[in-house]
N, C-alpha and C. Protein backbone atom coordinates (compact mmCIF):
# COMPACT_ATOMS: atom_id res chain seq x y z
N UNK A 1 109.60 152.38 152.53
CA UNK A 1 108.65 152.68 151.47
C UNK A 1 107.75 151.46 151.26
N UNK A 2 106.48 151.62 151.03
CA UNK A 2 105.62 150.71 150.87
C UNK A 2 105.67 150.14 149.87
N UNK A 3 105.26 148.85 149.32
CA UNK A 3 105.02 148.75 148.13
C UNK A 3 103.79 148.64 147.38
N UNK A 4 104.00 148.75 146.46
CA UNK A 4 102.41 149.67 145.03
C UNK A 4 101.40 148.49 145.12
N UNK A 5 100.38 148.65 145.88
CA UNK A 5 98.75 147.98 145.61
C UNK A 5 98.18 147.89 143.93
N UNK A 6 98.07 146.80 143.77
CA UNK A 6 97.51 147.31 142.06
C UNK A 6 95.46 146.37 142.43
N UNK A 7 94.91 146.75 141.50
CA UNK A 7 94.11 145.94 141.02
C UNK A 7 93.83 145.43 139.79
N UNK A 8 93.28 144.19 139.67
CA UNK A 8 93.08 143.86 138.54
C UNK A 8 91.80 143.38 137.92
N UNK A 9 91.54 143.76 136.80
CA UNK A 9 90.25 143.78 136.06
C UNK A 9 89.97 143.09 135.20
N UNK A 10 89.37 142.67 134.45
CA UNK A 10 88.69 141.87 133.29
C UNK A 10 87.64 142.50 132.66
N UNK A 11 87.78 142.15 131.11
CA UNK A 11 86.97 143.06 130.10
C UNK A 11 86.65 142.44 129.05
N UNK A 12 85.66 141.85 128.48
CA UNK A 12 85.66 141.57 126.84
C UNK A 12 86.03 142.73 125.71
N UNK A 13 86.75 142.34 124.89
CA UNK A 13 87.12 143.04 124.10
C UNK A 13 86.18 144.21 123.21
N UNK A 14 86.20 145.75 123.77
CA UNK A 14 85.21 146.60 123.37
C UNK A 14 85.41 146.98 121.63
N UNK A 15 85.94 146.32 120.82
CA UNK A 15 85.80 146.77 119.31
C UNK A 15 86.07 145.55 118.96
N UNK A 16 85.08 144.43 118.90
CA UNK A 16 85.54 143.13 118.42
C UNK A 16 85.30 143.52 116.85
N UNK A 17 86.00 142.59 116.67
CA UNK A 17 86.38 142.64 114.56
C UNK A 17 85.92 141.10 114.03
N UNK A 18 84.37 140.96 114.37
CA UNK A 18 83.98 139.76 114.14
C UNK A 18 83.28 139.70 113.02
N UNK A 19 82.93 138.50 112.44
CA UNK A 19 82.72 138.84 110.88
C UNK A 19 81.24 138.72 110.78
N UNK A 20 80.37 138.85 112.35
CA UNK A 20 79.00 138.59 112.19
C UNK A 20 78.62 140.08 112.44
N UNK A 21 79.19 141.08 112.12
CA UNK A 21 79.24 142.35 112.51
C UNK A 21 78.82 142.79 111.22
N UNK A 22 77.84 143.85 110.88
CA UNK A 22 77.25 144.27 110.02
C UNK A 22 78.57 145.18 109.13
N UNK A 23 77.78 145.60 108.02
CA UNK A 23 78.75 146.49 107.73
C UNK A 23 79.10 147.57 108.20
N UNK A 24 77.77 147.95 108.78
CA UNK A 24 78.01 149.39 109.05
C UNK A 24 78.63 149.40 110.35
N UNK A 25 78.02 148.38 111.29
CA UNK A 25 79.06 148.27 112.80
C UNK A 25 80.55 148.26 112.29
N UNK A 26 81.05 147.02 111.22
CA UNK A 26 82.15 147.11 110.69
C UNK A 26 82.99 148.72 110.78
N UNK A 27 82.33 149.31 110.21
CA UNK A 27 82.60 150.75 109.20
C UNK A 27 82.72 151.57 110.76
N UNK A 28 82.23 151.85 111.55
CA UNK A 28 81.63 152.23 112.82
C UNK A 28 82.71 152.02 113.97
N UNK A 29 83.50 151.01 114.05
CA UNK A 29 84.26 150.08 114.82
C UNK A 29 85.31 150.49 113.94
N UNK A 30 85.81 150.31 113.05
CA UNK A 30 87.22 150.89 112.20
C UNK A 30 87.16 152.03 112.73
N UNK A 31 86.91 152.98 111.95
CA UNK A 31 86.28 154.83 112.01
C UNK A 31 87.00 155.00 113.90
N UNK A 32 85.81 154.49 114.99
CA UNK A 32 86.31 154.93 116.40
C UNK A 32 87.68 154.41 116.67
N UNK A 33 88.32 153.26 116.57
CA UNK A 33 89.50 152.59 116.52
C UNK A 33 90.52 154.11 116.26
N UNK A 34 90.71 153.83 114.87
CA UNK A 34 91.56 154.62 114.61
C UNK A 34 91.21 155.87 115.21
N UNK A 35 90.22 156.73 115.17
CA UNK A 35 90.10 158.07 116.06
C UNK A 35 90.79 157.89 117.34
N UNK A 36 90.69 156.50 117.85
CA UNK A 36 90.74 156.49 119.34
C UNK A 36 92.26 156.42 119.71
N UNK A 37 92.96 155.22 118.29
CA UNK A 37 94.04 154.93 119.00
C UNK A 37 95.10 155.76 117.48
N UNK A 38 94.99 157.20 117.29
CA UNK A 38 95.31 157.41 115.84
C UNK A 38 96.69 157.04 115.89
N UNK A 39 97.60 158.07 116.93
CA UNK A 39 99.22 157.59 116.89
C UNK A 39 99.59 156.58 117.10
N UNK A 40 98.59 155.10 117.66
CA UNK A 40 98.90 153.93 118.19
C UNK A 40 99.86 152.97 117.27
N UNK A 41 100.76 152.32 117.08
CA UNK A 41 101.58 151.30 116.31
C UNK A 41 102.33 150.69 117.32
N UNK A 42 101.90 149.31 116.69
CA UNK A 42 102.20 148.27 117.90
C UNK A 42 102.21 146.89 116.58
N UNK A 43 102.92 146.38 115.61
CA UNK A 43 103.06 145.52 114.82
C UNK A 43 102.10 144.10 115.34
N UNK A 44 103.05 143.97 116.27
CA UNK A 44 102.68 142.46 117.10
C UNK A 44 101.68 142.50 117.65
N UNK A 45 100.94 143.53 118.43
CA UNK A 45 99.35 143.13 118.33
C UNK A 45 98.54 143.33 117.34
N UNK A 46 98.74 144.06 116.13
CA UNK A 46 97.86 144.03 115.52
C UNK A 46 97.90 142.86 114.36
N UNK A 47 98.70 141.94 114.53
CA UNK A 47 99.23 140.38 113.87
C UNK A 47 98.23 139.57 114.47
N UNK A 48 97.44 140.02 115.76
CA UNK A 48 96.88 139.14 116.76
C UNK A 48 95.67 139.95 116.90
N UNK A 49 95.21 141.32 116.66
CA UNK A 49 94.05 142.25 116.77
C UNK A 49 92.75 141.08 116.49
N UNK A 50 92.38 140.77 116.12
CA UNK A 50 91.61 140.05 115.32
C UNK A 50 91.29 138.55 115.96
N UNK A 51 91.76 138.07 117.26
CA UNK A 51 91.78 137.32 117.93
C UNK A 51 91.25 137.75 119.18
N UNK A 52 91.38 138.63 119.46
CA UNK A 52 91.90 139.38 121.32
C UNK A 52 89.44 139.12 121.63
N UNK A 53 89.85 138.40 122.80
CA UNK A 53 88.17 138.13 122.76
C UNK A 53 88.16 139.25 124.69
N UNK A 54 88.80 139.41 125.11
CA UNK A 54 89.10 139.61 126.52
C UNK A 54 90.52 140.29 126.99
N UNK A 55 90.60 141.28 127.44
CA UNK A 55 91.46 142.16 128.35
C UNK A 55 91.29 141.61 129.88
N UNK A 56 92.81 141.67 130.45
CA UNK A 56 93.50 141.73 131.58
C UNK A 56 94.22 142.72 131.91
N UNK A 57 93.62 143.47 133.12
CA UNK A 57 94.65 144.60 133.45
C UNK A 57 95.17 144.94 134.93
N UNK A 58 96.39 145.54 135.08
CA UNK A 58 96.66 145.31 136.67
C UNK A 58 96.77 147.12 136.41
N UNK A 59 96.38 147.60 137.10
CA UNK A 59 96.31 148.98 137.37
C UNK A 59 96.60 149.23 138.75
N UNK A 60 97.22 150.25 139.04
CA UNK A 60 97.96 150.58 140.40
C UNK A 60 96.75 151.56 141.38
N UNK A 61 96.85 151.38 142.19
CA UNK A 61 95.94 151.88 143.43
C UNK A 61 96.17 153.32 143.89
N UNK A 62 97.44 153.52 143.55
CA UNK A 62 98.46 154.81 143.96
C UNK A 62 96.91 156.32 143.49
N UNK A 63 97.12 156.86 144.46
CA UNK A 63 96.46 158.13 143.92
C UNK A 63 96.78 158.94 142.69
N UNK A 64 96.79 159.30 141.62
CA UNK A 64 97.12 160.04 140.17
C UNK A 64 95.95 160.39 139.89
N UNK A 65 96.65 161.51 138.71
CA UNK A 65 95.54 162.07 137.69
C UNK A 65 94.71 160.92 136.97
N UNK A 66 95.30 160.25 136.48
CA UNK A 66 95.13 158.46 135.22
C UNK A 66 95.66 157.57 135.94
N UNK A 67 94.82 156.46 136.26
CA UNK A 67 95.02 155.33 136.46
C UNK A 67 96.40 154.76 135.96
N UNK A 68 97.56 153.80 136.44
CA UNK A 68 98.69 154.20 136.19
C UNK A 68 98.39 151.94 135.61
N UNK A 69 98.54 152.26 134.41
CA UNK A 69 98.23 150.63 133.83
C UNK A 69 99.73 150.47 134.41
N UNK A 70 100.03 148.72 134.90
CA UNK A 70 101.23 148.50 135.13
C UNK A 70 101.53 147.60 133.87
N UNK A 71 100.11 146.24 134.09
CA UNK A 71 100.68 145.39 132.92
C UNK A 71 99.39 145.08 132.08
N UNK A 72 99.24 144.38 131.15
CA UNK A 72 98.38 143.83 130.57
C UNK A 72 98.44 142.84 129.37
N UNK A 73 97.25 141.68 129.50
CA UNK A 73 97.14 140.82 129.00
C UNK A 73 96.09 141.05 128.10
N UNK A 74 96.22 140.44 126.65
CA UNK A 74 95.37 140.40 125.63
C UNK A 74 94.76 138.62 125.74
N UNK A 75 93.96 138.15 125.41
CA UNK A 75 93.66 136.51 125.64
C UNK A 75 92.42 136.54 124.12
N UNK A 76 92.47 135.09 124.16
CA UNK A 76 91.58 134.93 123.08
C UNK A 76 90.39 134.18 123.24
N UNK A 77 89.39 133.84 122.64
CA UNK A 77 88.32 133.04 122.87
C UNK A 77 88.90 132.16 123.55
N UNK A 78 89.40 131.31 123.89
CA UNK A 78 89.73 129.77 124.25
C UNK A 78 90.09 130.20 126.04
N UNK A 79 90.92 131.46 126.07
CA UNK A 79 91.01 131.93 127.52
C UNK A 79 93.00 131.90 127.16
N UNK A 80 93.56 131.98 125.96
CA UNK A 80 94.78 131.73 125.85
C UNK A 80 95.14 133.14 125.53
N UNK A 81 96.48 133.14 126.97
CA UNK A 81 97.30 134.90 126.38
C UNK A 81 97.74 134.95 125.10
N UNK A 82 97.60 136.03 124.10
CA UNK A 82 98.16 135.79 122.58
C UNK A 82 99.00 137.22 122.46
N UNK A 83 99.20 138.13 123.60
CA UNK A 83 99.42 139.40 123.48
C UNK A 83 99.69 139.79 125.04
N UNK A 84 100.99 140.75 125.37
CA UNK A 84 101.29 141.04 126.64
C UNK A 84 101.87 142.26 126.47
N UNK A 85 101.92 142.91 127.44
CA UNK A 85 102.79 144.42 127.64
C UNK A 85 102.76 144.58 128.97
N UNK A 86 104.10 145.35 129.16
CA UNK A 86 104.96 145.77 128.60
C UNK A 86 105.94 145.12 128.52
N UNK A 87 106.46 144.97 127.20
CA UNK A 87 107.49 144.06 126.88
C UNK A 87 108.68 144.47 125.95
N UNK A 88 109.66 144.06 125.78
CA UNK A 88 110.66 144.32 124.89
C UNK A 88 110.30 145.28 123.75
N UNK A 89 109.29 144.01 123.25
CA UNK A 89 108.38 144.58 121.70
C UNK A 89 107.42 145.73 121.96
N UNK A 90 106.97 145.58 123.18
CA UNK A 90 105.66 146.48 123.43
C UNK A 90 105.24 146.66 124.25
N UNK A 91 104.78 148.27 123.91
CA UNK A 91 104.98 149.09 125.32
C UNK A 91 103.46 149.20 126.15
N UNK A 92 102.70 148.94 125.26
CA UNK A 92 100.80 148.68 125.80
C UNK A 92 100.47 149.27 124.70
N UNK A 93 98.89 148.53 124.94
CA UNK A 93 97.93 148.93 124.23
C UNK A 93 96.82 150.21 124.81
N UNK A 94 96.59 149.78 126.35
CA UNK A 94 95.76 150.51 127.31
C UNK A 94 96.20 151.83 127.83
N UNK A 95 97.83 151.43 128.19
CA UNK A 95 98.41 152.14 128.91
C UNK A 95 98.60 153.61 128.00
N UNK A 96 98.47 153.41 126.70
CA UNK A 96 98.05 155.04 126.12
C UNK A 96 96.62 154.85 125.24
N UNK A 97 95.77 154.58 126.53
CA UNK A 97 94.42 154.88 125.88
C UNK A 97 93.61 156.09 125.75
N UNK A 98 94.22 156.86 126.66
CA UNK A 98 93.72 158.53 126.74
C UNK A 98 92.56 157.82 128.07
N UNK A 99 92.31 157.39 128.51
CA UNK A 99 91.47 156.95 129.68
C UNK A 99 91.92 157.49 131.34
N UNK A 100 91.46 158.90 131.68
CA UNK A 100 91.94 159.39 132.58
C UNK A 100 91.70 159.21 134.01
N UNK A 101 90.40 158.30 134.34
CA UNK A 101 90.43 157.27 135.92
C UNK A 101 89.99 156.20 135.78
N UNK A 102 89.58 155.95 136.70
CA UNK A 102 89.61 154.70 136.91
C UNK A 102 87.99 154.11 136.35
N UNK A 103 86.99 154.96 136.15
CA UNK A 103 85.90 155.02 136.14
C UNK A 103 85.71 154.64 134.70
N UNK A 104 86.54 155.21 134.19
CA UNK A 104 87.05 155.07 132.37
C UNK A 104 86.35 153.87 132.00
N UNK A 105 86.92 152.91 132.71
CA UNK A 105 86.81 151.38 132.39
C UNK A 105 85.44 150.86 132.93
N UNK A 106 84.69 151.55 133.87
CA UNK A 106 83.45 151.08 133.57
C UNK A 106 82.32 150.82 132.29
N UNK A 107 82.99 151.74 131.40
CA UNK A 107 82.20 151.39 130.08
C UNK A 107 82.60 150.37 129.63
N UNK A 108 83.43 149.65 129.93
CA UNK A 108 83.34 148.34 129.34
C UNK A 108 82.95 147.09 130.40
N UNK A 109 82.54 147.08 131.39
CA UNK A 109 81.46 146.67 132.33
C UNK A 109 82.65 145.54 133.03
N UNK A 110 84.15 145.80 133.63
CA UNK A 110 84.99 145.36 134.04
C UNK A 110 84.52 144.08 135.44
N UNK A 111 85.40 143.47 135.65
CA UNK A 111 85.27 142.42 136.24
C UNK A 111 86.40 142.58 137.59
N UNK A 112 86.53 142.37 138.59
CA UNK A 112 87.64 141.89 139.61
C UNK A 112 88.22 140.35 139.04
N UNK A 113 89.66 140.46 138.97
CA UNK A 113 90.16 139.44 139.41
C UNK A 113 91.11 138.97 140.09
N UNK A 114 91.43 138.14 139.98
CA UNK A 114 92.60 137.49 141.55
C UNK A 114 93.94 138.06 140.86
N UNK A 115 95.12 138.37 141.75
CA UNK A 115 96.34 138.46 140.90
C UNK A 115 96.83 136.89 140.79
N UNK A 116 96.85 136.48 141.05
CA UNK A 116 96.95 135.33 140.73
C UNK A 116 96.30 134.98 139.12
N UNK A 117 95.54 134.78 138.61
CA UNK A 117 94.88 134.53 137.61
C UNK A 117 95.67 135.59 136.30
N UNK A 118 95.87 136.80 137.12
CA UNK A 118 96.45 137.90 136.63
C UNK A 118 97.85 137.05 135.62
N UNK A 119 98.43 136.48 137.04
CA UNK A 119 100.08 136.66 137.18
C UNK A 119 99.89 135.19 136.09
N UNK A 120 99.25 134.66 136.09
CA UNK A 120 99.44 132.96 135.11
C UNK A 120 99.50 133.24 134.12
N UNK A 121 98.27 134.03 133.45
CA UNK A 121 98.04 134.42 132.31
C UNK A 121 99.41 134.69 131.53
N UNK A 122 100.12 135.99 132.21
CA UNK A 122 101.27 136.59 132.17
C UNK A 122 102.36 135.53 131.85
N UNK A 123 102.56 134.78 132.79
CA UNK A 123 103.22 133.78 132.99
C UNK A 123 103.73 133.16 132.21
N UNK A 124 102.26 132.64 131.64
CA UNK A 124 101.69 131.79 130.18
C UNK A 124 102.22 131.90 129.14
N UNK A 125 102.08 133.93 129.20
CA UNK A 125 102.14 134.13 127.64
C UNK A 125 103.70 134.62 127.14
N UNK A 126 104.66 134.89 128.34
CA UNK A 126 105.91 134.59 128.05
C UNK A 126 106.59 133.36 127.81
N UNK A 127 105.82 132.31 129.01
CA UNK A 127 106.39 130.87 128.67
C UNK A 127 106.70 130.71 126.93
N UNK A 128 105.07 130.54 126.46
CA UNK A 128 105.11 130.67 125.32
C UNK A 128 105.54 131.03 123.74
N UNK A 129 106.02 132.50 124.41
CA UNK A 129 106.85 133.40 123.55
C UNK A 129 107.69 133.79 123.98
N UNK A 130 109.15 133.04 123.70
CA UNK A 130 110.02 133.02 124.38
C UNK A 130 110.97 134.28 123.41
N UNK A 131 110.29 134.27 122.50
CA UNK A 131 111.40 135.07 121.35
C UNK A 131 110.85 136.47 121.94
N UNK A 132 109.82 137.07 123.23
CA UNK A 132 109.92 138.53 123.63
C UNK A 132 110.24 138.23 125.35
N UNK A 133 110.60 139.36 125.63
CA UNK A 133 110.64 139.32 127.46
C UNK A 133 109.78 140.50 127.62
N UNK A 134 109.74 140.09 128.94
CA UNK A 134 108.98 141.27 129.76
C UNK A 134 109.63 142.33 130.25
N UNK A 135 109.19 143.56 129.96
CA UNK A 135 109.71 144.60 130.36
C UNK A 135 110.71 144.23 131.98
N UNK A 136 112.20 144.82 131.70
CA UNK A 136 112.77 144.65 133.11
C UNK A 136 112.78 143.32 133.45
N UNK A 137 112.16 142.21 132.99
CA UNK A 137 112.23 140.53 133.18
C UNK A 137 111.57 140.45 134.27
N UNK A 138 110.18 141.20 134.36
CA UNK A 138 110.19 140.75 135.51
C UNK A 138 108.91 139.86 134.53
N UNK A 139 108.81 138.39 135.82
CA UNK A 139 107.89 137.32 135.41
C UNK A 139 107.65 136.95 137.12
N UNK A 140 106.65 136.99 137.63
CA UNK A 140 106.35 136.58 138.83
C UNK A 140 106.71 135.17 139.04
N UNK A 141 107.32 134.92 140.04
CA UNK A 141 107.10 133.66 140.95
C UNK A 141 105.86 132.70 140.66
């Protein structure tokens, strides 16, 4: 059996919660949020919502209906992971976005990146937070 090709992407954060944001963008940006993510609860990112400047995502290559998210990184202005899934605590943010290919993610005008860059990030943000693990433990080499 082969093993799973993923790629990975890069995104600035599409509902930033910045305070140079009008009201009505404010009002506008709440409103789609919740429509978007209504059943979503996730404690620990949303402790950190309000930071997240950039998405990391490794998505699998495998043919499916939906793009099959494997992992993902939340990061902040500075370029620091502050948020990871799937983990003990949490199961994703993306991975139930209702986003059914791969094309999905062109609206947010995605980037290629190295797995490598991928896998540090990751790396990083368990080093860091030692009080969650990664789903299954896995932490790359």
């Amino acid at each position: 059996m082969s093993e799973t090709e993923y790629t990975y992407i890069e995104f600035l954060e599409p509902y930033p919660s910045k305070s140079s944001a009008s009201l009505k963008e404010k009002i506008l940006t709440r409103f789609f949020q919740t429509i978007f993510f209504l059943f979503y609860v996730n404690h620990k990112l949303d402790d950190v919502r309000h930071n997240v400047y950039k998405w990391q995502l490794e998505l699998s290559n495998e043919l499916t209906d939906k793009p099959e998210i494997n992992r993902e990184v939340a990061l902040n202005e500075e370029g620091v992971p502050i948020w990871a899934a799937p983990s003990l605590k949490n199961y994703g943010y993306w991975f139930d976005s209702g986003i059914t290919d791969l094309d999905g993610y062109t609206q947010f005008s995605p980037v290629m990146i190295q797995r490598k860059d991928f896998d540090q990030s990751w790396k990083q943000y368990f080093k860091e937070n030692r009080n969650d693990r990664p789903e299954n433990d896995f932490i790359p080499a």
